[in-house]
C-alpha atoms as a PDB file:
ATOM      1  CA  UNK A   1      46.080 -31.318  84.533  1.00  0.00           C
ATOM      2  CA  UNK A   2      43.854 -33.673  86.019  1.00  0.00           C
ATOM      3  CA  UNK A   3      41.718 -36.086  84.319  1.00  0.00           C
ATOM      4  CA  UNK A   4      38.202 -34.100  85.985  1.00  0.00           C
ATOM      5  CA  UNK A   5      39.410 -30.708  84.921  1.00  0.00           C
ATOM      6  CA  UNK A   6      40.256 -31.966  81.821  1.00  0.00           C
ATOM      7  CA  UNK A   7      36.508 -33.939  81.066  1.00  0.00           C
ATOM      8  CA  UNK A   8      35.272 -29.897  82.291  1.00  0.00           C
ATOM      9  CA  UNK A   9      36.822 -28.038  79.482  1.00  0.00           C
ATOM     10  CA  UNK A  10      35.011 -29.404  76.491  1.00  0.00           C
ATOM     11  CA  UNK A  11      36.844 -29.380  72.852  1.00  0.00           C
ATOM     12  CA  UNK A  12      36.315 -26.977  70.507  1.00  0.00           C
ATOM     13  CA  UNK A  13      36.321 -29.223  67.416  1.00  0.00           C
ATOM     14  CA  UNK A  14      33.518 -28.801  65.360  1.00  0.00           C
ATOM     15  CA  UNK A  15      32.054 -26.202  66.748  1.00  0.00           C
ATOM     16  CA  UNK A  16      31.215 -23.353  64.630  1.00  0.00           C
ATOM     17  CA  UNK A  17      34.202 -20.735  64.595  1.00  0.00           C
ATOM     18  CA  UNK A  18      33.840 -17.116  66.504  1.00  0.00           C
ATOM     19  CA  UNK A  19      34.584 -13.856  64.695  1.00  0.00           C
ATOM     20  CA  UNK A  20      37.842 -13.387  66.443  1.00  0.00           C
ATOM     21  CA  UNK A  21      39.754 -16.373  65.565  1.00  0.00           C
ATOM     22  CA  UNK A  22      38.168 -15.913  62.223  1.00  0.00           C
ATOM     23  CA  UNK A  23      39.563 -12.891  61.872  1.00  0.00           C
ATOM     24  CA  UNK A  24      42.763 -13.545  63.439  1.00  0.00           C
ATOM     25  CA  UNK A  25      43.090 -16.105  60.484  1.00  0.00           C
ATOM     26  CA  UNK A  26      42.242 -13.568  57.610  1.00  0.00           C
ATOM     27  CA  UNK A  27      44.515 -11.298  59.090  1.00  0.00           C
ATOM     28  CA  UNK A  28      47.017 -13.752  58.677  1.00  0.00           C
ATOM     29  CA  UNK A  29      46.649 -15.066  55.305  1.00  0.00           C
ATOM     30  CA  UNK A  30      46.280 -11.342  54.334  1.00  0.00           C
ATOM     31  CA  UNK A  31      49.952 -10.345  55.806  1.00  0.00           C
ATOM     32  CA  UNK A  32      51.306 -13.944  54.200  1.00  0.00           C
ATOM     33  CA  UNK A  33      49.314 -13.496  50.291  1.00  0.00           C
ATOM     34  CA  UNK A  34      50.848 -10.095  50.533  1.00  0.00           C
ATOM     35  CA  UNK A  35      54.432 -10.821  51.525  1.00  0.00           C
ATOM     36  CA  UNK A  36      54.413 -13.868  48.821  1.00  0.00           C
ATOM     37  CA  UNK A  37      52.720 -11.793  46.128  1.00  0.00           C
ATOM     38  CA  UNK A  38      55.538  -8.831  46.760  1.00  0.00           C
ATOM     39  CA  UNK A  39      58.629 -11.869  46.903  1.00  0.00           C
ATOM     40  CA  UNK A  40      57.064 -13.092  43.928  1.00  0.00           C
ATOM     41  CA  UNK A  41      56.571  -9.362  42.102  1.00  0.00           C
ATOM     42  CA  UNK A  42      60.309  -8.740  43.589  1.00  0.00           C
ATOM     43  CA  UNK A  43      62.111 -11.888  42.196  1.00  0.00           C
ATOM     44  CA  UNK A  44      59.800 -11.760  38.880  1.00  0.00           C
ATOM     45  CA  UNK A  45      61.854  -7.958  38.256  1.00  0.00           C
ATOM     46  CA  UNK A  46      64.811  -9.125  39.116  1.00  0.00           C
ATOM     47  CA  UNK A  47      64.828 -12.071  37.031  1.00  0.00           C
ATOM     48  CA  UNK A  48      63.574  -9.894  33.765  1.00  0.00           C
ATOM     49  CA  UNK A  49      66.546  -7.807  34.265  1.00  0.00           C
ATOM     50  CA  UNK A  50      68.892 -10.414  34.257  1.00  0.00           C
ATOM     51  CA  UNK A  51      67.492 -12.459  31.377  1.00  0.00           C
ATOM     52  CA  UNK A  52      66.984  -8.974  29.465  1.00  0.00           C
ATOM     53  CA  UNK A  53      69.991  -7.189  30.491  1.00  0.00           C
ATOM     54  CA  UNK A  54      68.297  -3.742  30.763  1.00  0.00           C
ATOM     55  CA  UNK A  55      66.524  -1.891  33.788  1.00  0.00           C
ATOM     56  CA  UNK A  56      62.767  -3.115  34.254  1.00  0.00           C
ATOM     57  CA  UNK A  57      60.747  -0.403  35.763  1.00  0.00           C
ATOM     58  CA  UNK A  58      57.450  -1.607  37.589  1.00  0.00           C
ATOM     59  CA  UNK A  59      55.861   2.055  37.367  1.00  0.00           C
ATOM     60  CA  UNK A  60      55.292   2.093  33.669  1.00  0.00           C
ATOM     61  CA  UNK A  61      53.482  -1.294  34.025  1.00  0.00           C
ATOM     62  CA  UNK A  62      50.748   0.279  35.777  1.00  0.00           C
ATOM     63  CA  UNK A  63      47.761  -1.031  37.262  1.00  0.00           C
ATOM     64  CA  UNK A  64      45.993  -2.468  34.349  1.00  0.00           C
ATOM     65  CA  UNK A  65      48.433  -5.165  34.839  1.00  0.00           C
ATOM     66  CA  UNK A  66      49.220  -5.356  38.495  1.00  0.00           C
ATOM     67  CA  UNK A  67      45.700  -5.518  39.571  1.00  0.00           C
ATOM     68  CA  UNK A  68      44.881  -8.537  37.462  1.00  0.00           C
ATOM     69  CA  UNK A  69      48.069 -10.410  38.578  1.00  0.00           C
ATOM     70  CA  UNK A  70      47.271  -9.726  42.478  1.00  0.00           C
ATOM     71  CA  UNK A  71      43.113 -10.508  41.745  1.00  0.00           C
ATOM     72  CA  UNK A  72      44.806 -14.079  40.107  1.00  0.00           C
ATOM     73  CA  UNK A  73      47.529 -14.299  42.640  1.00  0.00           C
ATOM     74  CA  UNK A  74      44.390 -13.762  45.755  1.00  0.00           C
ATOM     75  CA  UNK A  75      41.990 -16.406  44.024  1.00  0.00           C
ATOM     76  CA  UNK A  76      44.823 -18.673  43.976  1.00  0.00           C
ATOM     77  CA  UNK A  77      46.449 -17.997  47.568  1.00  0.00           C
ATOM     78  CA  UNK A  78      42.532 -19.175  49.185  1.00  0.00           C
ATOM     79  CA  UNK A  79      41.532 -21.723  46.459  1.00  0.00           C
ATOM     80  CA  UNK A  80      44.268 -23.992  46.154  1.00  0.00           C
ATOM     81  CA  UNK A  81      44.826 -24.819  49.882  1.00  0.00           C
ATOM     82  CA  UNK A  82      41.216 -24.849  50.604  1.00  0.00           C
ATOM     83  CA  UNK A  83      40.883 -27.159  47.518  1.00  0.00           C
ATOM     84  CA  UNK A  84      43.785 -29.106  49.052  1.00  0.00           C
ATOM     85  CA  UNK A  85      43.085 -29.383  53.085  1.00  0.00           C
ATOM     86  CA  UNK A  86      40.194 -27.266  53.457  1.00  0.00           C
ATOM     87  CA  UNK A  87      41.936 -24.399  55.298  1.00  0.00           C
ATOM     88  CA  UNK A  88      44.294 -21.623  54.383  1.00  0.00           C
ATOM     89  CA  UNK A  89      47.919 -21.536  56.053  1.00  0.00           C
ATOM     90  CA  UNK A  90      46.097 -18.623  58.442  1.00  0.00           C
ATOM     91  CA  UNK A  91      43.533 -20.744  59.273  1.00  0.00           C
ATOM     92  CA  UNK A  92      45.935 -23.918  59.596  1.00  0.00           C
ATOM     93  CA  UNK A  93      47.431 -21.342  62.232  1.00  0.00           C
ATOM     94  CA  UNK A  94      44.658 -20.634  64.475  1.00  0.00           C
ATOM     95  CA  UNK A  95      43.313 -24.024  63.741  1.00  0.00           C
ATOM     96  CA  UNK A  96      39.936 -23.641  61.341  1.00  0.00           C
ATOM     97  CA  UNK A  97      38.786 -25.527  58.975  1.00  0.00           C
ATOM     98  CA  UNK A  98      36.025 -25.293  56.197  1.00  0.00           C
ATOM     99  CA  UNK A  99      33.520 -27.355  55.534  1.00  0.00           C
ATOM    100  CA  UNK A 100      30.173 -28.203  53.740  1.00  0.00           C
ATOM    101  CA  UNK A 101      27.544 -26.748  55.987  1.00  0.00           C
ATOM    102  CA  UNK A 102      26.262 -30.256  56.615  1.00  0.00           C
ATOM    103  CA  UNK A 103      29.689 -31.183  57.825  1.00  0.00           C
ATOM    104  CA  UNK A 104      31.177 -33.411  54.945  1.00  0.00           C
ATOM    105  CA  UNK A 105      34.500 -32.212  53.628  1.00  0.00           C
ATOM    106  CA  UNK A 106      35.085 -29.231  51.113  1.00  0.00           C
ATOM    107  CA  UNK A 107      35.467 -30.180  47.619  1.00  0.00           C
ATOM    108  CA  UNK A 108      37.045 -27.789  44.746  1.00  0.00           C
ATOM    109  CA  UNK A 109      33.797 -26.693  43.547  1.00  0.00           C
ATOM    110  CA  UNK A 110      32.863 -25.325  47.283  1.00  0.00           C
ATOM    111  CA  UNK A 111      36.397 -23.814  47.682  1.00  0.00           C
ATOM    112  CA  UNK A 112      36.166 -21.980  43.849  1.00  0.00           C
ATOM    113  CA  UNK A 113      32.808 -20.755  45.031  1.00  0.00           C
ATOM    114  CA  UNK A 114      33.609 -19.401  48.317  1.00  0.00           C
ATOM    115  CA  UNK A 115      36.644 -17.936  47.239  1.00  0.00           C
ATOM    116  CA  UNK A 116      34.707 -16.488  44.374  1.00  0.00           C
ATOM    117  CA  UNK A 117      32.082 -14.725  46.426  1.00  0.00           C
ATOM    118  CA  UNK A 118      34.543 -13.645  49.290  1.00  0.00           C
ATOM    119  CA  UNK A 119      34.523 -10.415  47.783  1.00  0.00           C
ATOM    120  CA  UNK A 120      30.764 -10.072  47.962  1.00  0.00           C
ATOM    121  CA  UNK A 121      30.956 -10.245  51.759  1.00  0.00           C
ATOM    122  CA  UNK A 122      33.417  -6.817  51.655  1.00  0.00           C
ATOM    123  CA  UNK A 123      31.775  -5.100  48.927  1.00  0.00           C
ATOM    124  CA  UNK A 124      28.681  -5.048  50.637  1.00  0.00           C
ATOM    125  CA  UNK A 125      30.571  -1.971  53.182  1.00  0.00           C
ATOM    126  CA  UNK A 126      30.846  -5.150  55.783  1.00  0.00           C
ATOM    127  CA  UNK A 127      26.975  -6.306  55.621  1.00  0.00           C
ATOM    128  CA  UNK A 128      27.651  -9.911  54.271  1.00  0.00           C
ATOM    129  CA  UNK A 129      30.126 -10.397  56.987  1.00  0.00           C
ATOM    130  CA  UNK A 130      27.442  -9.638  59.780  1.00  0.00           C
ATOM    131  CA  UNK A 131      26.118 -13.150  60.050  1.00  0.00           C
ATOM    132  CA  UNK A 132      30.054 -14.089  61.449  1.00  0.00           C
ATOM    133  CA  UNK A 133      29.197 -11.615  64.539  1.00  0.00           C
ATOM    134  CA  UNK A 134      25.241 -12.235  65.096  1.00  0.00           C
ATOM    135  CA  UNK A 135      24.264 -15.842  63.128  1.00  0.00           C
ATOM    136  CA  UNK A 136      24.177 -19.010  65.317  1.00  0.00           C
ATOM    137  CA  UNK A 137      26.247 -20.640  62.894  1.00  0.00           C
ATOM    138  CA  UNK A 138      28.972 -17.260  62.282  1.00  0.00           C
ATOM    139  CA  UNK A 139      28.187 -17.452  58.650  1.00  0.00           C
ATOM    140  CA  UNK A 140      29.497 -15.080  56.140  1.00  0.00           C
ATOM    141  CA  UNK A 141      28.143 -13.948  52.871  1.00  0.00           C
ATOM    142  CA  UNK A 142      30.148 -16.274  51.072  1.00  0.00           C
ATOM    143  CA  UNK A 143      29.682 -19.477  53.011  1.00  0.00           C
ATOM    144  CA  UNK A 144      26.146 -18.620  52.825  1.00  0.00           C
ATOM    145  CA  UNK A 145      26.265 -18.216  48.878  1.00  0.00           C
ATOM    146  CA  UNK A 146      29.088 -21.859  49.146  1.00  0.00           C
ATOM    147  CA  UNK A 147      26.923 -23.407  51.606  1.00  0.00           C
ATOM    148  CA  UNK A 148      30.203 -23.783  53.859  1.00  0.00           C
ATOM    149  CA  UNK A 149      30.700 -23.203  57.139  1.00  0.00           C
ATOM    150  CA  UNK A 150      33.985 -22.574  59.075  1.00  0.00           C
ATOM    151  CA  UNK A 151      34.391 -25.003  62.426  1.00  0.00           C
ATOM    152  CA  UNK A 152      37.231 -25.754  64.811  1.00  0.00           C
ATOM    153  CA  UNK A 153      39.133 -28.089  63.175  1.00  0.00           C
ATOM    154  CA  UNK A 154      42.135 -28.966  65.830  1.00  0.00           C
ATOM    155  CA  UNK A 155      41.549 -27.578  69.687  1.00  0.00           C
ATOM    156  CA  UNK A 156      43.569 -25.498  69.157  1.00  0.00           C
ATOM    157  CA  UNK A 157      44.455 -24.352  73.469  1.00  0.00           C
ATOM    158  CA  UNK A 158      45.051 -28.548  74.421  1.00  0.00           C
ATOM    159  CA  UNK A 159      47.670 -28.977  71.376  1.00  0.00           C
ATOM    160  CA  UNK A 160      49.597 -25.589  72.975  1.00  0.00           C
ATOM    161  CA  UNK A 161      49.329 -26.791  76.838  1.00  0.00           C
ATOM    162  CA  UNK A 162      50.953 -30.324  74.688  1.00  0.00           C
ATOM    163  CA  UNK A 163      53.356 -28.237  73.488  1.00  0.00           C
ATOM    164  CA  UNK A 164      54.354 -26.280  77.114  1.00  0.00           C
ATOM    165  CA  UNK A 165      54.303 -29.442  78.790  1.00  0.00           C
ATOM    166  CA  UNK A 166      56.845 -31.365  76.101  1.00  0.00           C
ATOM    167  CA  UNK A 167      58.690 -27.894  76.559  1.00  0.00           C
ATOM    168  CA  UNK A 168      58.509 -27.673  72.662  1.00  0.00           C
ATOM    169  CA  UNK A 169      59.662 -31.826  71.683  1.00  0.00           C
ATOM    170  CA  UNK A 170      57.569 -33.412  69.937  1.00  0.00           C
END
């Protein structure tokens, strides 16, 4: 690529993220929370057999205790990492990031908050996630309520054309 066409195509970093990528990322850190939570649910049966020697049946469990672990397991899967980096591993994918909505880092406070009133945003039948389609700054409910604001964090299409042209090396 040549070094005009390269000064046209302004990066994406910082820039406030669009509801597709957004999406794209809670798709994906919906399939992965999932898949862990049932590995985890999986090898936590498994190992009670073993250890107790007799059949462990998940169905007379029931929901009063399955909900609460997956409503722990959820909190955790979004807090921790965006405690940690600021992004989930779907948003690490698609490369977002959160931040303060004045552009400093997120702390754990922000992160427990968000995380806290992501539900808000779904319970509302979809409402608190209208400001990600129509708001200049594509803010949900929650960041609203966290006073965070997801942004670009890595541009995302020059690291792939990096990648093409190494032909996958480093």
């Amino acid at each position: 690529m040549s070094p005009k066409r390269r000064e046209l195509e302004p990066s994406l970093v910082g820039h406030y993220a669009g509801p597709m990528t957004r999406l794209l990322a809670y798709a994906a850190d919906a399939a992965l929370g999932t898949a862990l939570f049932s590995f985890g649910a999986g090898a936590l049966v498994w190992v009670t057999q073993l250890l107790s020697g007799d059949r462990f049946d998940v169905r007379h469990v029931g929901p009063w205790i399955g909900f609460p672990l997956l409503v722990v397991w959820g909190f955790l899967y979004f807090f921790v990492p965006l405690a940690m980096s600021g992004r989930t591993p779907g948003m690490a994918l698609v490369g977002l990031e959160v931040v303060r909505r004045d552009g400093s880092s997120l702390d754990a406070g922000h992160a427990a908050l968000r995380v806290l009133t992501l539900p808000l945003s779904f319970l509302t039948v979809g409402i608190g996630l209208l400001g990600i389609v129509v708001g200049r700054e594509h803010r949900a409910l929650h960041d609203v309520l966290a006073d965070t604001a997801v942004v670009y964090g890595w541009d995302a299409r020059a690291a792939r054309l990096r990648f093409l042209a190494l032909g996958g090396r480093n």
